[in-house]
Protein backbone atom coordinates (compact mmCIF):
# COMPACT_ATOMS: atom_id res chain seq x y z
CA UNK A 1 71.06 146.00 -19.50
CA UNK A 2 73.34 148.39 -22.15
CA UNK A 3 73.17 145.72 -24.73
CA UNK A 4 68.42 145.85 -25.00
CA UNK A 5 68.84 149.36 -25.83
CA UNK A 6 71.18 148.73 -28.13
CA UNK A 7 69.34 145.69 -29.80
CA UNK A 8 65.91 147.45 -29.77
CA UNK A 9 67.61 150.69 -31.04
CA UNK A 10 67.61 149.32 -35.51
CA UNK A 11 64.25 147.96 -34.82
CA UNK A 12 63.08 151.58 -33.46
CA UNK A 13 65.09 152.87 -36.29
CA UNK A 14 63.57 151.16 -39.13
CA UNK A 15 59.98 151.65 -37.83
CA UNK A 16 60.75 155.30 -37.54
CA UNK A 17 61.76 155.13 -41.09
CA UNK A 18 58.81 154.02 -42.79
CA UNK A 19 56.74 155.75 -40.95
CA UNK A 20 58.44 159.02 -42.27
CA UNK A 21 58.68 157.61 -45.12
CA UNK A 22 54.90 156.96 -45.33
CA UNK A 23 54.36 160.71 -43.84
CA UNK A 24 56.44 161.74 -46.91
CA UNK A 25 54.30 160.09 -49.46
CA UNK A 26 51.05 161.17 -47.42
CA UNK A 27 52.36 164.90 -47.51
CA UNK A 28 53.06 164.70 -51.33
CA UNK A 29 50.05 163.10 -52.25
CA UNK A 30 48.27 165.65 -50.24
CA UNK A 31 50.46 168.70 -51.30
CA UNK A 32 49.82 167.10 -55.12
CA UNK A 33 45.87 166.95 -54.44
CA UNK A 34 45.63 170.44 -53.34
CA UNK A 35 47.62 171.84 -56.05
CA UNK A 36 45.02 170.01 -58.57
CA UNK A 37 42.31 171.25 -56.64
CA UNK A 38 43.81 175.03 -56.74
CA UNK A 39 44.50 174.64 -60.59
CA UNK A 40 40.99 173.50 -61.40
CA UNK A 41 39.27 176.00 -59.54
CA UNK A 42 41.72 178.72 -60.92
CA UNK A 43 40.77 176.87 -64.84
């Protein structure tokens, strides 16, 4: 039974990953599109 969690463990891992990864790139893009926003209503 020790050695499933083990096995499933890199899969979780790796899904984990590009999911934060693809938070990361949502955030920026978001962070980037609000910034635009903010300088073209400022301009």
């Amino acid at each position: 039974m020790s050695d499933t969690p083990r096995h499933e463990e890199p899969l979780d891992d790796t899904e984990t990953y590009q999911w934060l990864q693809l938070l990361k790139l949502l955030l920026t893009i978001a962070v980037a599109g609000l910034t635009c926003l903010e300088l073209l209503g400022v301009l």
